[in-house]
PDB file of N, CA and C in Angstrom:
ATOM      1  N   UNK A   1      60.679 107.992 129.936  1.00  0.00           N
ATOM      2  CA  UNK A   1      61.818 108.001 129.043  1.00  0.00           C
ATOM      3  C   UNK A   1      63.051 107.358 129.677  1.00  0.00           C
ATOM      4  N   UNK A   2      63.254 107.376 131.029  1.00  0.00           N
ATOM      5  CA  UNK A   2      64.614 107.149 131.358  1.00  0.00           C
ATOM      6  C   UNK A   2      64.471 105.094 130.929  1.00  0.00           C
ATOM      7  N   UNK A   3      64.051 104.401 130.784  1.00  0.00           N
ATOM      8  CA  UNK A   3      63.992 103.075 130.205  1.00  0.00           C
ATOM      9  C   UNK A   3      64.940 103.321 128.668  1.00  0.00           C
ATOM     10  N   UNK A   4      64.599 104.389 127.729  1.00  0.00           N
ATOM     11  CA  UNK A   4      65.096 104.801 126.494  1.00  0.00           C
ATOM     12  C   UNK A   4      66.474 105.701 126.751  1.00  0.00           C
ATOM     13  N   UNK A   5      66.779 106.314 127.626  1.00  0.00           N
ATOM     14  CA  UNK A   5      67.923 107.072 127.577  1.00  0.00           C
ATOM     15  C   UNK A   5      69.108 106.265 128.275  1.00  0.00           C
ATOM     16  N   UNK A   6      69.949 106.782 127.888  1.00  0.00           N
ATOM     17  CA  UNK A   6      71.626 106.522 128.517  1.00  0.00           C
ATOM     18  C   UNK A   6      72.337 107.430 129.263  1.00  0.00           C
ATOM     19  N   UNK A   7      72.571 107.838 130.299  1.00  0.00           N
ATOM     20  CA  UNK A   7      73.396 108.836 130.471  1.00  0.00           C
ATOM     21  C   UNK A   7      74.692 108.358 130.974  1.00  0.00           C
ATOM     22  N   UNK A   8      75.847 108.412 130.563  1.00  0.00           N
ATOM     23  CA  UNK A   8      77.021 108.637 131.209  1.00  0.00           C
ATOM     24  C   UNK A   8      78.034 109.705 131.089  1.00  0.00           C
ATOM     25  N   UNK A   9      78.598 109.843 132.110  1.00  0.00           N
ATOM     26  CA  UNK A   9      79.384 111.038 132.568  1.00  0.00           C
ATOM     27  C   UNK A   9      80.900 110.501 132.789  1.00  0.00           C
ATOM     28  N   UNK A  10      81.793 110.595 132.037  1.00  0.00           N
ATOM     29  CA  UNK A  10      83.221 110.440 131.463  1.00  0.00           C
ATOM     30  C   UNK A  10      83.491 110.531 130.134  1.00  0.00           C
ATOM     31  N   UNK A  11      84.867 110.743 129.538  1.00  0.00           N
ATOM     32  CA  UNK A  11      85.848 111.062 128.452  1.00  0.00           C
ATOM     33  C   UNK A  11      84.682 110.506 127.641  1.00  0.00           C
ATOM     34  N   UNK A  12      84.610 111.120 126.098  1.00  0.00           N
ATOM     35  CA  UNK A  12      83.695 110.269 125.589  1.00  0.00           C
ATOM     36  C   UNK A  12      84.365 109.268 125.370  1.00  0.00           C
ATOM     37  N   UNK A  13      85.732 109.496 124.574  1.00  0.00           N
ATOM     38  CA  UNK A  13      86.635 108.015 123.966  1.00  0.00           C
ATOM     39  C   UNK A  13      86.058 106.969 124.864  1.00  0.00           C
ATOM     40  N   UNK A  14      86.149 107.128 126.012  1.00  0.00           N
ATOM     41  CA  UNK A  14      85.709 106.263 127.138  1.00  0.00           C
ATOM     42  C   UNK A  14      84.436 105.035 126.801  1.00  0.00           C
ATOM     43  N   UNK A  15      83.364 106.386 126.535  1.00  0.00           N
ATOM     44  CA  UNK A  15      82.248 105.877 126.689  1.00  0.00           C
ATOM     45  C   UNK A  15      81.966 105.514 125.727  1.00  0.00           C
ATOM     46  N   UNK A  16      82.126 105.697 124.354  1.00  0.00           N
ATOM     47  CA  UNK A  16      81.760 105.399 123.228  1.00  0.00           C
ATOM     48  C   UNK A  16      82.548 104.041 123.015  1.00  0.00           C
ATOM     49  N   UNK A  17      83.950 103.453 123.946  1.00  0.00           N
ATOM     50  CA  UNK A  17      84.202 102.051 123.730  1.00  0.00           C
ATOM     51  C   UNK A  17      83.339 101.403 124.527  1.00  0.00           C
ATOM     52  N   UNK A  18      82.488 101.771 125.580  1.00  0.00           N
ATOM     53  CA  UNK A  18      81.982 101.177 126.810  1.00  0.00           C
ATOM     54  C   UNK A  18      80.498 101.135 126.199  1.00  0.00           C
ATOM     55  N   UNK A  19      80.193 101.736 125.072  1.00  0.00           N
ATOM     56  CA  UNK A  19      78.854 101.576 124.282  1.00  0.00           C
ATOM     57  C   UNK A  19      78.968 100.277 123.233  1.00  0.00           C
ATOM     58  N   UNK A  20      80.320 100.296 122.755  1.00  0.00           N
ATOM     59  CA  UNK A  20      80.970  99.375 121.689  1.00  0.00           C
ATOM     60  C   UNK A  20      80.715  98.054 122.480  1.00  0.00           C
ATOM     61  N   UNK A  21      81.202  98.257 123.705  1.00  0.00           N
ATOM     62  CA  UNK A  21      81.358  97.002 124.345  1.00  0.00           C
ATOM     63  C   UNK A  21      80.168  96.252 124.234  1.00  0.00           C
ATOM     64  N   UNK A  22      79.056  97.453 124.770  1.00  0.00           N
ATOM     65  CA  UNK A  22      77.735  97.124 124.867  1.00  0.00           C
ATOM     66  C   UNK A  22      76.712  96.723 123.787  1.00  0.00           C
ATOM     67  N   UNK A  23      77.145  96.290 122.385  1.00  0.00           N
ATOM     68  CA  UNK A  23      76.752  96.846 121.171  1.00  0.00           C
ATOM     69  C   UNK A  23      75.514  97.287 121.064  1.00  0.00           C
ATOM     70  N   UNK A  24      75.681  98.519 121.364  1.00  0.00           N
ATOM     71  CA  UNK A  24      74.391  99.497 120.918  1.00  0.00           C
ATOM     72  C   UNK A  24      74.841 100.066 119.385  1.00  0.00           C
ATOM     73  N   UNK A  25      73.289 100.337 119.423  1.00  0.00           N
ATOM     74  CA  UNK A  25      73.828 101.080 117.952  1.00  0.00           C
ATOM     75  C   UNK A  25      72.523 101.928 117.980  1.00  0.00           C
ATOM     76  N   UNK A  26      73.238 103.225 117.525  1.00  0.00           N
ATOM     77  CA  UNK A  26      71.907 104.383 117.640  1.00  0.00           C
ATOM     78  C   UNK A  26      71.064 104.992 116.334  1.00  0.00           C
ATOM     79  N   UNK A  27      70.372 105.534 116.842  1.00  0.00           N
ATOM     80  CA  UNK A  27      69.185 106.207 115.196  1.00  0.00           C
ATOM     81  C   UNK A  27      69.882 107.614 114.906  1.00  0.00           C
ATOM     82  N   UNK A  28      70.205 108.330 116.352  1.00  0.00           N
ATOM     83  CA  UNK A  28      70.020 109.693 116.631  1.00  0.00           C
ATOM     84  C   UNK A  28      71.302 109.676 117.305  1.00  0.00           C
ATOM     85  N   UNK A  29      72.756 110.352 117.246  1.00  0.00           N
ATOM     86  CA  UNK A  29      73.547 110.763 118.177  1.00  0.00           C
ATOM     87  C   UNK A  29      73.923 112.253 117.954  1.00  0.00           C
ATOM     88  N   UNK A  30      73.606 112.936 118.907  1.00  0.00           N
ATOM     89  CA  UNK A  30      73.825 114.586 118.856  1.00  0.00           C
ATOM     90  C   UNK A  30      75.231 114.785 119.952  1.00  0.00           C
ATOM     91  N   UNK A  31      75.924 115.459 119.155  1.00  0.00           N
ATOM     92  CA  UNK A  31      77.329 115.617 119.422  1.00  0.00           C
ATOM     93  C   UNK A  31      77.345 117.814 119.927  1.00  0.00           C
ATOM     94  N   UNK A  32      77.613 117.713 121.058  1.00  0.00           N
ATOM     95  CA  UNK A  32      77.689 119.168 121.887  1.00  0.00           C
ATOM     96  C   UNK A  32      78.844 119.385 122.523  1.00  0.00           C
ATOM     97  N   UNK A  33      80.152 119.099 121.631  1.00  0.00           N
ATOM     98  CA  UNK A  33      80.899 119.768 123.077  1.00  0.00           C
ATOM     99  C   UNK A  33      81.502 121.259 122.777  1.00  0.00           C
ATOM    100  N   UNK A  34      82.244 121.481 123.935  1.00  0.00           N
ATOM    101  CA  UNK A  34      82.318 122.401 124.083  1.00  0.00           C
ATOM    102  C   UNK A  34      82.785 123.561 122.787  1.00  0.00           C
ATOM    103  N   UNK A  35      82.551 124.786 122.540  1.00  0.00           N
ATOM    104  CA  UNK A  35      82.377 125.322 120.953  1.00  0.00           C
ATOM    105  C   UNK A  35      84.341 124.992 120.645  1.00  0.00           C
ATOM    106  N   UNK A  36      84.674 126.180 121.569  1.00  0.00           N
ATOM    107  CA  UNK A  36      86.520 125.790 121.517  1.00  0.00           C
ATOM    108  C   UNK A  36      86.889 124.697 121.232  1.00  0.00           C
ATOM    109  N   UNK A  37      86.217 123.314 121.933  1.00  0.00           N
ATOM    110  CA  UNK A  37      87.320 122.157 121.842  1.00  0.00           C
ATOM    111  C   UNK A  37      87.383 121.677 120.392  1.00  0.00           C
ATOM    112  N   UNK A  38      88.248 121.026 119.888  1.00  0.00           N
ATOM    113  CA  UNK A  38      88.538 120.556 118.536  1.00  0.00           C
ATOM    114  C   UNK A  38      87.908 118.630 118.972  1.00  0.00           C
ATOM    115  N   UNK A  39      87.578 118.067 119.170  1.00  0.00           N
ATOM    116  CA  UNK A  39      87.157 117.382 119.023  1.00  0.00           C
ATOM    117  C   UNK A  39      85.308 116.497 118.602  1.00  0.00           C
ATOM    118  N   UNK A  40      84.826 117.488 118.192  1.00  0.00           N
ATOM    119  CA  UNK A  40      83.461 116.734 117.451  1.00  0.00           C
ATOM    120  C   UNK A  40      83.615 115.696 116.320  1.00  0.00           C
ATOM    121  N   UNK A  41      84.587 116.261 115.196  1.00  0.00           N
ATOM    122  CA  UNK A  41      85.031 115.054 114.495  1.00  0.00           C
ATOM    123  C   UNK A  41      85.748 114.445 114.459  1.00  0.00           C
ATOM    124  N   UNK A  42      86.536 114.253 115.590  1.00  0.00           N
ATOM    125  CA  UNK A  42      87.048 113.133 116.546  1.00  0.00           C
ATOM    126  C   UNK A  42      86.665 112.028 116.911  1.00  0.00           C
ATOM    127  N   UNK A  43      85.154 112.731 117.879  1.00  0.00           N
ATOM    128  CA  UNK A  43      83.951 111.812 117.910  1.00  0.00           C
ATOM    129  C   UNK A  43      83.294 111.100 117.209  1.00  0.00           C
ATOM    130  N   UNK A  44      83.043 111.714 115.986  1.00  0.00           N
ATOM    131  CA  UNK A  44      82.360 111.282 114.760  1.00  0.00           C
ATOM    132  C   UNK A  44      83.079 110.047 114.165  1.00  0.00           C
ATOM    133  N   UNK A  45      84.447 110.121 114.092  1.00  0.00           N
ATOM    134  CA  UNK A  45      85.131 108.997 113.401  1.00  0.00           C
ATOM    135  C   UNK A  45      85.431 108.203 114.731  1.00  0.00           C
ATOM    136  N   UNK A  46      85.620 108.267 115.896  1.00  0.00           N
ATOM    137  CA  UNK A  46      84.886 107.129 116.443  1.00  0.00           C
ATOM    138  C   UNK A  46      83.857 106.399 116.515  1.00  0.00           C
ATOM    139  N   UNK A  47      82.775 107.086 116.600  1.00  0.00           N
ATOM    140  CA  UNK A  47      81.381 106.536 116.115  1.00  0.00           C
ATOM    141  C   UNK A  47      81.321 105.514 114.645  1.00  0.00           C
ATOM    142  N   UNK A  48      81.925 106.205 114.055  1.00  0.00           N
ATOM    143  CA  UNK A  48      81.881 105.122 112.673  1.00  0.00           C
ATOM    144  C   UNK A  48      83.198 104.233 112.438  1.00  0.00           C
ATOM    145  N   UNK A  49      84.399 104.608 113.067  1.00  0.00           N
ATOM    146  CA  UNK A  49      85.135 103.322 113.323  1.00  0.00           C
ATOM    147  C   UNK A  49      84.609 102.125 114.638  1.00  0.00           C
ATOM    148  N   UNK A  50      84.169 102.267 115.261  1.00  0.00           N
ATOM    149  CA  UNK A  50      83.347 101.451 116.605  1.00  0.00           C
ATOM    150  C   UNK A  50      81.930 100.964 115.958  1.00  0.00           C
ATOM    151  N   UNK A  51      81.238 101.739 114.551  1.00  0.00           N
ATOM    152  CA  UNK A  51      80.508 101.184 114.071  1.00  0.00           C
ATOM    153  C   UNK A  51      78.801 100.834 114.907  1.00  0.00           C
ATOM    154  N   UNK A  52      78.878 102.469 115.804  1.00  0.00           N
ATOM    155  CA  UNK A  52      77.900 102.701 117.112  1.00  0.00           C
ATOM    156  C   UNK A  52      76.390 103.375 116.332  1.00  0.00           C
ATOM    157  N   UNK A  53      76.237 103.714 115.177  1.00  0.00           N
ATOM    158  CA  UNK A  53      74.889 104.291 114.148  1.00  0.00           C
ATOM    159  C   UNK A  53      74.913 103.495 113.505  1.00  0.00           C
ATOM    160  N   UNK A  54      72.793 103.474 113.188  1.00  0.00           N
ATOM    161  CA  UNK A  54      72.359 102.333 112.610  1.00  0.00           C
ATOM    162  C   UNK A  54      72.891 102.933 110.996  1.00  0.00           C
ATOM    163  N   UNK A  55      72.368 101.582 110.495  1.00  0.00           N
ATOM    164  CA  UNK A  55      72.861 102.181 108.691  1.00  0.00           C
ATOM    165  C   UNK A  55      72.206 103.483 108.571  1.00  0.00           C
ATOM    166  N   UNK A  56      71.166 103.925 108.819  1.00  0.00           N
ATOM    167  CA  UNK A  56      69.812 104.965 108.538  1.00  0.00           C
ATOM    168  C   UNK A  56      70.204 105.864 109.442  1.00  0.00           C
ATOM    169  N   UNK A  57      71.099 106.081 110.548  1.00  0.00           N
ATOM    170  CA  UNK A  57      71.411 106.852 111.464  1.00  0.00           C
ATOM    171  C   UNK A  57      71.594 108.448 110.950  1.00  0.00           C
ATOM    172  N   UNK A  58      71.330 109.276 111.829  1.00  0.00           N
ATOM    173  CA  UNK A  58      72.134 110.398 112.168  1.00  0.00           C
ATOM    174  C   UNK A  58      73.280 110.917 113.081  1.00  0.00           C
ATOM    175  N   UNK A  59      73.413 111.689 112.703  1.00  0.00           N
ATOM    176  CA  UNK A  59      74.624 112.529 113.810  1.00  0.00           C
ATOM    177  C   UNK A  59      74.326 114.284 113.292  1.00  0.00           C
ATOM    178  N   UNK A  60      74.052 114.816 114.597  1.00  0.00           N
ATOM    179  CA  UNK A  60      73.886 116.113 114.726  1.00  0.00           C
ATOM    180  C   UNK A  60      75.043 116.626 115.711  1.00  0.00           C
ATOM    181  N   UNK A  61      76.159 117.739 114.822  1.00  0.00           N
ATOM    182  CA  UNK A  61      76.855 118.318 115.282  1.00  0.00           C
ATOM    183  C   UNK A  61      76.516 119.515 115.241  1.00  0.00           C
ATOM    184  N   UNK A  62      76.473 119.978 117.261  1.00  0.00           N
ATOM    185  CA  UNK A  62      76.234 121.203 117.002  1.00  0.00           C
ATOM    186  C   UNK A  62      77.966 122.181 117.232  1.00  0.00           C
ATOM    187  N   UNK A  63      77.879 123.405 116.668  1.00  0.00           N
ATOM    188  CA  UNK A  63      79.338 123.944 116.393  1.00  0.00           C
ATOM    189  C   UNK A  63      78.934 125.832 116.302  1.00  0.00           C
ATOM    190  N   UNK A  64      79.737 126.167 116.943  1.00  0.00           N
ATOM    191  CA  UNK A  64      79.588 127.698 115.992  1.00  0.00           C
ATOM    192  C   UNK A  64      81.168 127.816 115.021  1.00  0.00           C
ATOM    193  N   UNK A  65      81.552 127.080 114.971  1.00  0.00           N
ATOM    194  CA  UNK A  65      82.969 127.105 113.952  1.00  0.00           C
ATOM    195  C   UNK A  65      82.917 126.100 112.754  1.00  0.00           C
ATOM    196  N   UNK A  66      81.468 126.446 112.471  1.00  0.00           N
ATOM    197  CA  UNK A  66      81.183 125.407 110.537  1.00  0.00           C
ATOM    198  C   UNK A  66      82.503 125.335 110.149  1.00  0.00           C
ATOM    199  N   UNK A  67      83.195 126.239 109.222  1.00  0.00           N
ATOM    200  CA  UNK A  67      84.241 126.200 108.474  1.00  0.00           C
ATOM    201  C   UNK A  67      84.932 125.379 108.545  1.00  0.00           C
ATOM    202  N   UNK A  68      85.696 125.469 110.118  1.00  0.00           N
ATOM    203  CA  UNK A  68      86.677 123.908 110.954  1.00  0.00           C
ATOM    204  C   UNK A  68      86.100 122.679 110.611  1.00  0.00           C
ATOM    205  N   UNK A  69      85.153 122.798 110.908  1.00  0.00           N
ATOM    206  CA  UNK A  69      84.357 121.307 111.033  1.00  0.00           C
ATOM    207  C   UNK A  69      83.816 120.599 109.394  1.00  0.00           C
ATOM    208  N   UNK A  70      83.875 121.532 108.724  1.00  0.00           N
ATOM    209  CA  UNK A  70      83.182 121.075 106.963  1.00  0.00           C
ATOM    210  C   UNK A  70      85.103 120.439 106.738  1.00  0.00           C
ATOM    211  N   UNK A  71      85.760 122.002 106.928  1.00  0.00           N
ATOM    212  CA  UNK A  71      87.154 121.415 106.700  1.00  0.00           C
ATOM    213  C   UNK A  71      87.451 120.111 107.474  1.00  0.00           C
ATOM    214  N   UNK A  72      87.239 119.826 108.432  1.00  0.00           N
ATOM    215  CA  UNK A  72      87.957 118.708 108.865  1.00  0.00           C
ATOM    216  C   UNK A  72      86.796 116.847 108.323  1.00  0.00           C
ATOM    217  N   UNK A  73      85.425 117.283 108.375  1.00  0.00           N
ATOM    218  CA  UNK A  73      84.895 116.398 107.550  1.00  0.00           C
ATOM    219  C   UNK A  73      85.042 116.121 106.366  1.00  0.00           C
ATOM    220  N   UNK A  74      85.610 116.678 105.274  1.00  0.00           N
ATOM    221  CA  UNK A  74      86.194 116.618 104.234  1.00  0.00           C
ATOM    222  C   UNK A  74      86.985 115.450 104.503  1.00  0.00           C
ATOM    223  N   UNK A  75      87.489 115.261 104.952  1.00  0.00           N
ATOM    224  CA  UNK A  75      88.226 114.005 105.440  1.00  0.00           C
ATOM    225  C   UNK A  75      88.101 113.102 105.739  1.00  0.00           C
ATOM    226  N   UNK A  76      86.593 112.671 105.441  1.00  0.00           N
ATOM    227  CA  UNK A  76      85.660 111.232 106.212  1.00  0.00           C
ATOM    228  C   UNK A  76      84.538 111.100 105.407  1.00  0.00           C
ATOM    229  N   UNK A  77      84.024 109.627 105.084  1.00  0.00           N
ATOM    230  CA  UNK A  77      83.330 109.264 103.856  1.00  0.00           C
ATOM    231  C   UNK A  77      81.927 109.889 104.874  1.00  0.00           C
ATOM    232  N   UNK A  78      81.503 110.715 104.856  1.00  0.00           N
ATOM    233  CA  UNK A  78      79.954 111.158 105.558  1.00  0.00           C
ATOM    234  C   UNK A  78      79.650 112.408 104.440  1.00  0.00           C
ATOM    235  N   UNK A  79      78.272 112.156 104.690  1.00  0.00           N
ATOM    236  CA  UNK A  79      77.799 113.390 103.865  1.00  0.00           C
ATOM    237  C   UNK A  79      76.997 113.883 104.813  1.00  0.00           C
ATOM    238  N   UNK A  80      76.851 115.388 104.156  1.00  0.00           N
ATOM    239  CA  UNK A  80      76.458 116.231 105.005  1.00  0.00           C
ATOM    240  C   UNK A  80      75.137 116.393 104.403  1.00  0.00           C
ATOM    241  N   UNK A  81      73.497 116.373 105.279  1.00  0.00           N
ATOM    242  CA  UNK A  81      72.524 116.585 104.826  1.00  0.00           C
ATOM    243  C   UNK A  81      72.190 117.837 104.780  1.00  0.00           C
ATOM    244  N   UNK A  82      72.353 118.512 105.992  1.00  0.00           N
ATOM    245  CA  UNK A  82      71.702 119.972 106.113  1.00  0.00           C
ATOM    246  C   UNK A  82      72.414 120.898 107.427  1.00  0.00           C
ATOM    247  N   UNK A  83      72.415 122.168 107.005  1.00  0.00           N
ATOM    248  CA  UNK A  83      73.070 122.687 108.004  1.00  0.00           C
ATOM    249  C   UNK A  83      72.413 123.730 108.273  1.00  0.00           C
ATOM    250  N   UNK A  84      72.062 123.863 109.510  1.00  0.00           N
ATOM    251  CA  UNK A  84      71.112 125.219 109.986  1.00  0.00           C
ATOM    252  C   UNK A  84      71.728 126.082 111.017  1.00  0.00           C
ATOM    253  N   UNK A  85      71.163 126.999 111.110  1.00  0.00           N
ATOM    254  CA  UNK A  85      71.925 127.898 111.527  1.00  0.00           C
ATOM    255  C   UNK A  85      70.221 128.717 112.571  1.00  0.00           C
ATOM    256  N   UNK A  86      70.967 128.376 114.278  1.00  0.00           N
ATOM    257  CA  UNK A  86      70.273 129.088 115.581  1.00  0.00           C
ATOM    258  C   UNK A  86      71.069 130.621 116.181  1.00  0.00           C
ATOM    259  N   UNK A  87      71.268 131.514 115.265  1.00  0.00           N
ATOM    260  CA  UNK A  87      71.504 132.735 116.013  1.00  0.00           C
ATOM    261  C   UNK A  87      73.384 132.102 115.846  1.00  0.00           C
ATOM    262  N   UNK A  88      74.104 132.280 116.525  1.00  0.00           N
ATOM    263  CA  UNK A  88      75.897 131.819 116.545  1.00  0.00           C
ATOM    264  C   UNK A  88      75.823 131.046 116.341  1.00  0.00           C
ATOM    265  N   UNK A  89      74.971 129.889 116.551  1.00  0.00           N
ATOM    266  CA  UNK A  89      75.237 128.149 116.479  1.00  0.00           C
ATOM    267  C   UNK A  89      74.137 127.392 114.959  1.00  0.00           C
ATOM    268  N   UNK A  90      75.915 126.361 114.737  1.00  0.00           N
ATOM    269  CA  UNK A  90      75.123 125.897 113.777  1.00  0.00           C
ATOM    270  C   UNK A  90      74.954 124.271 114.036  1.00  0.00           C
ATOM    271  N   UNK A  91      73.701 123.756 113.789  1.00  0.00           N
ATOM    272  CA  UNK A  91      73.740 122.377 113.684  1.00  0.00           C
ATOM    273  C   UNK A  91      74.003 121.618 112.174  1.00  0.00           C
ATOM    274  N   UNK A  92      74.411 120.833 112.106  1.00  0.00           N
ATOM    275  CA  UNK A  92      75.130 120.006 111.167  1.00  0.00           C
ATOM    276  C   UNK A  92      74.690 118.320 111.122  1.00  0.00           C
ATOM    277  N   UNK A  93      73.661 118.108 110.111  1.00  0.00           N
ATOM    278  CA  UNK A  93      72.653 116.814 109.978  1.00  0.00           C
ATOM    279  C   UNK A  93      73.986 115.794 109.058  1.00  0.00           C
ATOM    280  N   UNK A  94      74.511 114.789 109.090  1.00  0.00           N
ATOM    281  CA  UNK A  94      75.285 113.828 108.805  1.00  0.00           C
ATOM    282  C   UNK A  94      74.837 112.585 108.590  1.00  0.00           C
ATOM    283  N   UNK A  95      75.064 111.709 108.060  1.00  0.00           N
ATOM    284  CA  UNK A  95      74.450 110.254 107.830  1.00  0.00           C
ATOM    285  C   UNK A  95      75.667 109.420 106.633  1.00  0.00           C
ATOM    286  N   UNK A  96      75.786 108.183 106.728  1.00  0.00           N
ATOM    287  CA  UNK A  96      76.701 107.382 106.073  1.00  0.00           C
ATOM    288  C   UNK A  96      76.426 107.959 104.398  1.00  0.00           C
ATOM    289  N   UNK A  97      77.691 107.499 103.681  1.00  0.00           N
ATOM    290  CA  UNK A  97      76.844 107.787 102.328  1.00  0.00           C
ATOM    291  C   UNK A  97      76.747 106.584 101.780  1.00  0.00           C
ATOM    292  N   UNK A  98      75.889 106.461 100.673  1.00  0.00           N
ATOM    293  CA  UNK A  98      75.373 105.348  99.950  1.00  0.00           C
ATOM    294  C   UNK A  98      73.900 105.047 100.682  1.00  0.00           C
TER     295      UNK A  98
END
């Protein structure tokens, strides 16, 4: 697998221009940070302003604070496919709409 994976370790803002740079563009990006921090859909609208997911892409946010996060996606052309729920944590399936 490591031929297929990426790992880097800095700010994402960082890395997600340093992916831009690189033009990748992904199938699958799963978004984990920390539950407190306010930034997952931060991330997310970087990802789709930098234009880093294929058309068919996902984005899996995981969160235990749904509410914040539906509220603050409300605010960005994404639809939400499915949301499941692991014990406190919920994951959150996303993809472009149209």
């Amino acid at each position: 697998m490591q031929d297929k994976v990426i790992v880097m370790k800095d700010d994402y803002t960082n890395c997600l221009n340093r992916l831009k740079n690189k033009n990748i563009k992904f199938d699958i990006i799963f978004l984990d940070p920390p539950y407190k921090a306010d930034f997952a859909v931060k991330a997310l609208i970087q990802i789709l302003k930098l234009d880093l997911m294929q058309d068919d892409g996902i984005v899996v946010i995981e969160t235990d604070e749904e509410e914040r996060e539906l509220k603050e996606l409300e605010q960005i052309d994404i639809c939400i496919n499915n949301i499941r729920k692991y014990g406190r944590v919920k994951l959150m399936f996303l993809s472009r709409k149209g």
